[in-house]
PDB file of N, CA and C in Angstrom:
ATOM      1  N   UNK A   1     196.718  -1.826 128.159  1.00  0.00           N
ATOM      2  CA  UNK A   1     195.370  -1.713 128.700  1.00  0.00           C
ATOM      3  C   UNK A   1     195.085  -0.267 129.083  1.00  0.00           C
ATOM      4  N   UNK A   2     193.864   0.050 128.848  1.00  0.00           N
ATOM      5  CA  UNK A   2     193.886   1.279 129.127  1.00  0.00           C
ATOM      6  C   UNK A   2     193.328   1.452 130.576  1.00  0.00           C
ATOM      7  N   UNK A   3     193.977   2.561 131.206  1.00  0.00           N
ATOM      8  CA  UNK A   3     193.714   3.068 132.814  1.00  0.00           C
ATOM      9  C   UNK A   3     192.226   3.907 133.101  1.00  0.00           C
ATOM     10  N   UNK A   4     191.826   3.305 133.326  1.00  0.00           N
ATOM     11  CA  UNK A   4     190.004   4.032 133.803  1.00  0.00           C
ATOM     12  C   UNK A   4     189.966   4.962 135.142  1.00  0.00           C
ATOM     13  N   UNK A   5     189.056   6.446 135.129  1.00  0.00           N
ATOM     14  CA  UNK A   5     189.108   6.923 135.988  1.00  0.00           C
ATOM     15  C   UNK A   5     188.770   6.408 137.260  1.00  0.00           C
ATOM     16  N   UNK A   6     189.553   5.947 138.338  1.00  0.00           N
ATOM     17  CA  UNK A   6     189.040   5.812 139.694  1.00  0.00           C
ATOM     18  C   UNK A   6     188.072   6.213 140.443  1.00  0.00           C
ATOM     19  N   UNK A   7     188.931   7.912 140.137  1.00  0.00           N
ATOM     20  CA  UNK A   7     188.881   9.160 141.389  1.00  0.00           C
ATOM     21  C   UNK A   7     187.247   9.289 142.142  1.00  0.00           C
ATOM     22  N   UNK A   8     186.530   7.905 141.375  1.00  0.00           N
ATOM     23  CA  UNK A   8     185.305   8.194 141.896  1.00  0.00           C
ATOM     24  C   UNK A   8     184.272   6.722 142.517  1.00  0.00           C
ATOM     25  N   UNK A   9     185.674   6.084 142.504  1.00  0.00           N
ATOM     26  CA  UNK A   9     185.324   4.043 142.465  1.00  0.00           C
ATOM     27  C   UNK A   9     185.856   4.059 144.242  1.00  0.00           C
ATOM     28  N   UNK A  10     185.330   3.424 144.928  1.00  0.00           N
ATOM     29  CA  UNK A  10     185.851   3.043 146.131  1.00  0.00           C
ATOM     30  C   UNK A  10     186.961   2.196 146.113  1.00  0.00           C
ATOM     31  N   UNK A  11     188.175   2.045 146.514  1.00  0.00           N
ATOM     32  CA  UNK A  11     189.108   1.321 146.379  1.00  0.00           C
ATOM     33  C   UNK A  11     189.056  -0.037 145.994  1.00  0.00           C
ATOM     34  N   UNK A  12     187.854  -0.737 146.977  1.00  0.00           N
ATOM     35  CA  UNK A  12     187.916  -1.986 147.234  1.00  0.00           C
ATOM     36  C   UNK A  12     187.332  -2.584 146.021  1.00  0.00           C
ATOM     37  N   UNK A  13     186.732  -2.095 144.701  1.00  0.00           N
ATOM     38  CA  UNK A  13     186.368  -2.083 144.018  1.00  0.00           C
ATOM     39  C   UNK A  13     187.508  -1.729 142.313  1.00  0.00           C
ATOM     40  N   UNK A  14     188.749  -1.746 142.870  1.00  0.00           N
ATOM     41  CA  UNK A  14     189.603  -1.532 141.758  1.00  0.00           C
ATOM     42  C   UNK A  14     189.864  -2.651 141.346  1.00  0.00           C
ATOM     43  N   UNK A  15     189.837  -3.749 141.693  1.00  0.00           N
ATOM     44  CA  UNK A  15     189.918  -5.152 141.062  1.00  0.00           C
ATOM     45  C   UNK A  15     189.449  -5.119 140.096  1.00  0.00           C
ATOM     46  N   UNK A  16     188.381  -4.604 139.824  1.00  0.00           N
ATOM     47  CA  UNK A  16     186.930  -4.684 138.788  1.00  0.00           C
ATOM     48  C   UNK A  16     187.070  -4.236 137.625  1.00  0.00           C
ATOM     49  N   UNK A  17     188.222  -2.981 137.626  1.00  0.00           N
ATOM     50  CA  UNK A  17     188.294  -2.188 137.152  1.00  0.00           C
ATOM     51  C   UNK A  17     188.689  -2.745 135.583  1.00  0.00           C
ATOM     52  N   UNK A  18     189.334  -3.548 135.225  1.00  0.00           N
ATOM     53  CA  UNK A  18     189.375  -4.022 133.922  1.00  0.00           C
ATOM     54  C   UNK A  18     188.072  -4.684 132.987  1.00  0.00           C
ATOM     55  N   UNK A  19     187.053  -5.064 134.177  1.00  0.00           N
ATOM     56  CA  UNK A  19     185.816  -5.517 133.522  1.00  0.00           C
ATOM     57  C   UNK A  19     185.231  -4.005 132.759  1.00  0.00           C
ATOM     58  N   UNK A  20     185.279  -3.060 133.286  1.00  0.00           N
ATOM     59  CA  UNK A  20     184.478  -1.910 132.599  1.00  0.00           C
ATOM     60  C   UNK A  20     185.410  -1.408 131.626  1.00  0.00           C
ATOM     61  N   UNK A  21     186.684  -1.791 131.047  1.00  0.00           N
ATOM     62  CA  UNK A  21     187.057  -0.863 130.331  1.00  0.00           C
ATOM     63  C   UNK A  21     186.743  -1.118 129.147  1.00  0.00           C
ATOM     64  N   UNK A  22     186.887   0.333 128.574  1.00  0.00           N
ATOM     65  CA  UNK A  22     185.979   0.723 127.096  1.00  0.00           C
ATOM     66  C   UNK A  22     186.835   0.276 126.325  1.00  0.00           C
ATOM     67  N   UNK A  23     187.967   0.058 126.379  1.00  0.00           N
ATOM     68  CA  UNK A  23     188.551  -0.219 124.717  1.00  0.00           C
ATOM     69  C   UNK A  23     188.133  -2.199 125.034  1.00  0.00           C
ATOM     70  N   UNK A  24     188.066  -2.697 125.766  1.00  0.00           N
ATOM     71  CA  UNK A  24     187.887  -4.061 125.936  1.00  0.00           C
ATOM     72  C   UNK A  24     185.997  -4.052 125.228  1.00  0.00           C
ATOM     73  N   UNK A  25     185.466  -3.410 125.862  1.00  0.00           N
ATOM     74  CA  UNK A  25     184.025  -2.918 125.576  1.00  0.00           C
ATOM     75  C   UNK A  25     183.190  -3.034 124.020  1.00  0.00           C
ATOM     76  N   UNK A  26     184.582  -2.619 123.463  1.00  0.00           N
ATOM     77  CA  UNK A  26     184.501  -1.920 121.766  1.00  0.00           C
ATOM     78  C   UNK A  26     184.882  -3.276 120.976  1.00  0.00           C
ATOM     79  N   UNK A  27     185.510  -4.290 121.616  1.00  0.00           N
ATOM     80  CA  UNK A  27     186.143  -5.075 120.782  1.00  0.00           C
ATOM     81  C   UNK A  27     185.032  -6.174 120.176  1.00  0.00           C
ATOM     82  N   UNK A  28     184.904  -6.296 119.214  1.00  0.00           N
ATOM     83  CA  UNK A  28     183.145  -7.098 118.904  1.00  0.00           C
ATOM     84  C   UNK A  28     183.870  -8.646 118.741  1.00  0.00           C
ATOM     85  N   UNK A  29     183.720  -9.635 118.998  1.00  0.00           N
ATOM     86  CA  UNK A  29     183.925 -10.831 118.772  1.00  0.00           C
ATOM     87  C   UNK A  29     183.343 -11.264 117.687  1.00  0.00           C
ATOM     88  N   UNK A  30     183.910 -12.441 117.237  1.00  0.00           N
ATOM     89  CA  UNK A  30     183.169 -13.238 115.909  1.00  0.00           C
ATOM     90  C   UNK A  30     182.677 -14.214 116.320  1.00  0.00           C
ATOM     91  N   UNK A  31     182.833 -15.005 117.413  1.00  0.00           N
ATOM     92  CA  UNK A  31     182.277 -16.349 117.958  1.00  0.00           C
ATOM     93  C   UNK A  31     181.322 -16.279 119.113  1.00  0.00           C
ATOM     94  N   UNK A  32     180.375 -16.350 118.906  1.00  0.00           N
ATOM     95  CA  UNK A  32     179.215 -16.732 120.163  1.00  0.00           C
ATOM     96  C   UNK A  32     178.985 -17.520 120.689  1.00  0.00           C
ATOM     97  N   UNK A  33     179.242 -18.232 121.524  1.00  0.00           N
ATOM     98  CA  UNK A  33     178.212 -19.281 122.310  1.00  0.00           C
ATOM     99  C   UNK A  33     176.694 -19.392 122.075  1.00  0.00           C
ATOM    100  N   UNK A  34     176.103 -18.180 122.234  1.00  0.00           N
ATOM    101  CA  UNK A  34     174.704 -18.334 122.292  1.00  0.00           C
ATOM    102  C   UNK A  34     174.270 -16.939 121.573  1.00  0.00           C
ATOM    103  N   UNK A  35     173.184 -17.366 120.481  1.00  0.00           N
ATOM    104  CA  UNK A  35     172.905 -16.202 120.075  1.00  0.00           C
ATOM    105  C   UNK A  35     171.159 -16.048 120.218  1.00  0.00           C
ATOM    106  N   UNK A  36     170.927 -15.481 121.367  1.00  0.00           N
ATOM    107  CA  UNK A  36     169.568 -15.947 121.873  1.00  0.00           C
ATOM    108  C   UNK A  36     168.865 -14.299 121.111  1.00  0.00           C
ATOM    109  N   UNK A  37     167.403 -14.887 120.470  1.00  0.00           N
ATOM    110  CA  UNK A  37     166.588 -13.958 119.922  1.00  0.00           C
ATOM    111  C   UNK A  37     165.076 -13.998 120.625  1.00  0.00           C
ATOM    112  N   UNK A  38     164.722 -13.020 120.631  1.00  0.00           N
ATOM    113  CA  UNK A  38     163.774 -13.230 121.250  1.00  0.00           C
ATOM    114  C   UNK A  38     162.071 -12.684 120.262  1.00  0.00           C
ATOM    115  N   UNK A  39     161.224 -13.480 119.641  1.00  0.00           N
ATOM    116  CA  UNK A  39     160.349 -13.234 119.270  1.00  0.00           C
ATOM    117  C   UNK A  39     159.585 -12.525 118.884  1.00  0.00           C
ATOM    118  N   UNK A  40     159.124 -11.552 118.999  1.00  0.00           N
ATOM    119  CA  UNK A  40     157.877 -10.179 119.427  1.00  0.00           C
ATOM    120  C   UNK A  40     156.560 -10.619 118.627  1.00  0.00           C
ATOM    121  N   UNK A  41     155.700 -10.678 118.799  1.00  0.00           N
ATOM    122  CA  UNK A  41     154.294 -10.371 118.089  1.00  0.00           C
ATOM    123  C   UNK A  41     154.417  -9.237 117.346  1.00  0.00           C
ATOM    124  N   UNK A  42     154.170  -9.305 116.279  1.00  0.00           N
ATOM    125  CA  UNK A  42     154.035  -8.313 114.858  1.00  0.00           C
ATOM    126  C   UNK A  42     153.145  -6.917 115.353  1.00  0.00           C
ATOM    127  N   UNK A  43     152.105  -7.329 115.875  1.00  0.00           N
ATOM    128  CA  UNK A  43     151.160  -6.046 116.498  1.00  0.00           C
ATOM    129  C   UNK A  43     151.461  -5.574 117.687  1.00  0.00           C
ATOM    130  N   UNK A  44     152.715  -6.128 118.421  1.00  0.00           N
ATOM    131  CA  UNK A  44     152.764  -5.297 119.660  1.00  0.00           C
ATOM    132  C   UNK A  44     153.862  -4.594 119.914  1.00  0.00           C
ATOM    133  N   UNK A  45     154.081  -3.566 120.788  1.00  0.00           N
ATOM    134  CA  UNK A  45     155.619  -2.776 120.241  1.00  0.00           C
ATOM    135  C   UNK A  45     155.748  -2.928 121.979  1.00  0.00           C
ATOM    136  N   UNK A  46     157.448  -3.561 122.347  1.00  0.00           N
ATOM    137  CA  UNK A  46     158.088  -3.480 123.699  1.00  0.00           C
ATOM    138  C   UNK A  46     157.959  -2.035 124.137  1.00  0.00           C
ATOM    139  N   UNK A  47     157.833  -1.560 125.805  1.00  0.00           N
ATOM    140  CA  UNK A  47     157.992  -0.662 126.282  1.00  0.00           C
ATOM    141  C   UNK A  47     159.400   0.212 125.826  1.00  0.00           C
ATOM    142  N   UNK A  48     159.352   1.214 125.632  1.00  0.00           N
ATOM    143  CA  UNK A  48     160.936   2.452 125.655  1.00  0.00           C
ATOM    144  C   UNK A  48     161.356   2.123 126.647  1.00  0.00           C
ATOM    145  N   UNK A  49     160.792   2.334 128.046  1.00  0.00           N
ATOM    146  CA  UNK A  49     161.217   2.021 129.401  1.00  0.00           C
ATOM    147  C   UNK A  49     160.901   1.285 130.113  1.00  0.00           C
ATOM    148  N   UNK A  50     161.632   0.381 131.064  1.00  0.00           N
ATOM    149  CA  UNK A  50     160.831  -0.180 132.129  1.00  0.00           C
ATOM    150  C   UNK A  50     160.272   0.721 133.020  1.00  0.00           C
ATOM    151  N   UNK A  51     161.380   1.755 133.565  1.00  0.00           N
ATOM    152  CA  UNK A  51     160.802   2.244 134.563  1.00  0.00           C
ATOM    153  C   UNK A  51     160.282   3.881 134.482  1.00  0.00           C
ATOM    154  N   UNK A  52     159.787   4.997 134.437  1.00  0.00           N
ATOM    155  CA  UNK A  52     160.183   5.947 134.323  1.00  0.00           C
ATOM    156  C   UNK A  52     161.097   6.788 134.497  1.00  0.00           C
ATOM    157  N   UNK A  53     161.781   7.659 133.489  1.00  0.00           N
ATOM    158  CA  UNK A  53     162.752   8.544 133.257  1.00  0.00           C
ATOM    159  C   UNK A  53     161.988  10.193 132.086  1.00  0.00           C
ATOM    160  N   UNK A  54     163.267  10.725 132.839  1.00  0.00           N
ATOM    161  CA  UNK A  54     162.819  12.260 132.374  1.00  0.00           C
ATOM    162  C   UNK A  54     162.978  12.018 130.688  1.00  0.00           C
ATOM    163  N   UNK A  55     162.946  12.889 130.075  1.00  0.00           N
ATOM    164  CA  UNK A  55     162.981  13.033 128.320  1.00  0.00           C
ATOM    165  C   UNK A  55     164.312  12.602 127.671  1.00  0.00           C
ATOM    166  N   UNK A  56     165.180  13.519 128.961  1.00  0.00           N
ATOM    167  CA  UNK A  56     167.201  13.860 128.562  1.00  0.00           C
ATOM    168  C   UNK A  56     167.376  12.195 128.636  1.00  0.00           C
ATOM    169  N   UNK A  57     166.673  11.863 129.745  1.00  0.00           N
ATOM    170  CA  UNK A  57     167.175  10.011 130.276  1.00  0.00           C
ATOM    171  C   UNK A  57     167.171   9.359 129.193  1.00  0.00           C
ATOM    172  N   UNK A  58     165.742   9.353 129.123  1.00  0.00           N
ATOM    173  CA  UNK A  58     165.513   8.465 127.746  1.00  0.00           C
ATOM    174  C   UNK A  58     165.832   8.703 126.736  1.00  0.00           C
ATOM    175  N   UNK A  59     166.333   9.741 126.326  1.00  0.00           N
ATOM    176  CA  UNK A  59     167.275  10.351 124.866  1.00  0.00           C
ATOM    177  C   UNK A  59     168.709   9.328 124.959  1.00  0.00           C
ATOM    178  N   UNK A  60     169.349   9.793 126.018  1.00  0.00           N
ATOM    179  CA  UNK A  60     170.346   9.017 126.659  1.00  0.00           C
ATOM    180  C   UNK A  60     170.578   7.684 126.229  1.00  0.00           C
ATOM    181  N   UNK A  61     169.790   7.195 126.773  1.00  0.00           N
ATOM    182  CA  UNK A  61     169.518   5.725 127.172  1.00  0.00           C
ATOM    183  C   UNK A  61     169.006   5.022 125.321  1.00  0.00           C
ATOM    184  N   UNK A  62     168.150   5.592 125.091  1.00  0.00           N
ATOM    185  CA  UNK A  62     168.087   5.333 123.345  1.00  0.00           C
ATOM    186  C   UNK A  62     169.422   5.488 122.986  1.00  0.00           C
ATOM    187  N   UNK A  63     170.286   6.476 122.630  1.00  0.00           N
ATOM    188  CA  UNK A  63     171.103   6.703 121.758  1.00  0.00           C
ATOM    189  C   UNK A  63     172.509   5.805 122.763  1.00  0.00           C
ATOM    190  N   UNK A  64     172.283   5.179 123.551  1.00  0.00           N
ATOM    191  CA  UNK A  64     173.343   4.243 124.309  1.00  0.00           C
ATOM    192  C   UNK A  64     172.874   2.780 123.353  1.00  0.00           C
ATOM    193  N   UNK A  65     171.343   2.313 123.570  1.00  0.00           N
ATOM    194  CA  UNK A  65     170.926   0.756 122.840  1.00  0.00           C
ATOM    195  C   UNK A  65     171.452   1.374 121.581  1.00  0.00           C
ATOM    196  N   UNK A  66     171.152   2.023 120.795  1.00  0.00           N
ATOM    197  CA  UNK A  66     171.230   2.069 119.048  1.00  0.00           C
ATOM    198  C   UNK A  66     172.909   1.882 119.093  1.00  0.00           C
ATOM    199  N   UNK A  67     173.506   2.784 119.722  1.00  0.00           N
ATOM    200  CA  UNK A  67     174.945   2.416 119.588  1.00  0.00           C
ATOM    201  C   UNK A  67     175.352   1.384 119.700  1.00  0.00           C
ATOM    202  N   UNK A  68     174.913   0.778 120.824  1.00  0.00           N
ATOM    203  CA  UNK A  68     175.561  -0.810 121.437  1.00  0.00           C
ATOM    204  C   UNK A  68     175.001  -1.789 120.450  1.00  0.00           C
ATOM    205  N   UNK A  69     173.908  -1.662 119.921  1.00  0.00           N
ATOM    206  CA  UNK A  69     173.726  -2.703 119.458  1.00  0.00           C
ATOM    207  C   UNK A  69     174.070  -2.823 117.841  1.00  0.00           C
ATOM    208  N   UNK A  70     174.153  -1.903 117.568  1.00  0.00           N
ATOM    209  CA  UNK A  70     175.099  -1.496 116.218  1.00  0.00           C
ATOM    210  C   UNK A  70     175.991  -2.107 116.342  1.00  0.00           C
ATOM    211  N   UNK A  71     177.056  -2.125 117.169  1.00  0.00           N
ATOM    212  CA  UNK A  71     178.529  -2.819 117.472  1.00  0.00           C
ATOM    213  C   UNK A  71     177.964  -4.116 117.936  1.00  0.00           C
ATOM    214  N   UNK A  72     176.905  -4.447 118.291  1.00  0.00           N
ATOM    215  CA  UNK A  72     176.653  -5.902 118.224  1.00  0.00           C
ATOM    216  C   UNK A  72     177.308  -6.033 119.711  1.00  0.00           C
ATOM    217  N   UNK A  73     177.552  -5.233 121.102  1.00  0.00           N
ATOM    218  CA  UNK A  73     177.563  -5.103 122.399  1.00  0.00           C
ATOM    219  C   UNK A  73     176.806  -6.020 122.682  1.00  0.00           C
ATOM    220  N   UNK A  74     175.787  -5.429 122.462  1.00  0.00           N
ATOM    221  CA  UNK A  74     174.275  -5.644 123.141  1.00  0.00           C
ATOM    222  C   UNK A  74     173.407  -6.540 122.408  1.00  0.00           C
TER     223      UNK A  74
END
């Protein structure tokens, strides 16, 4: 398993610490329980953001969904 940086997690919170790790993260499964889709109307396009963020954020934050959901994460 791989060891995740602490040096910045409050102790009481190291339990946890195997839920966030990235090589567990990366591993894509073949079996779903639920593969929920959700609809859209043809003429309407979802918000970029819910909330506001600077330009860098939302660069960020795009190139985090395209990744994740590429690997089928997300």
């Amino acid at each position: 398993m791989e060891i995740s940086d602490l040096s910045n997690v409050s102790s009481k919170y190291y339990k946890f610490a195997n839920i966030f790790s990235k090589v567990k993260a990366e591993i894509s499964t073949s079996y779903c329980f639920h593969n929920l889709k959700i609809n859209l109307k043809e003429s309407v396009q979802p918000p970029v953001a819910i909330y506001s963020l600077l330009a860098s954020e939302q660069d960020t934050l795009k190139k985090f969904i395209e990744k994740n959901l590429n690997t089928e994460f997300i």
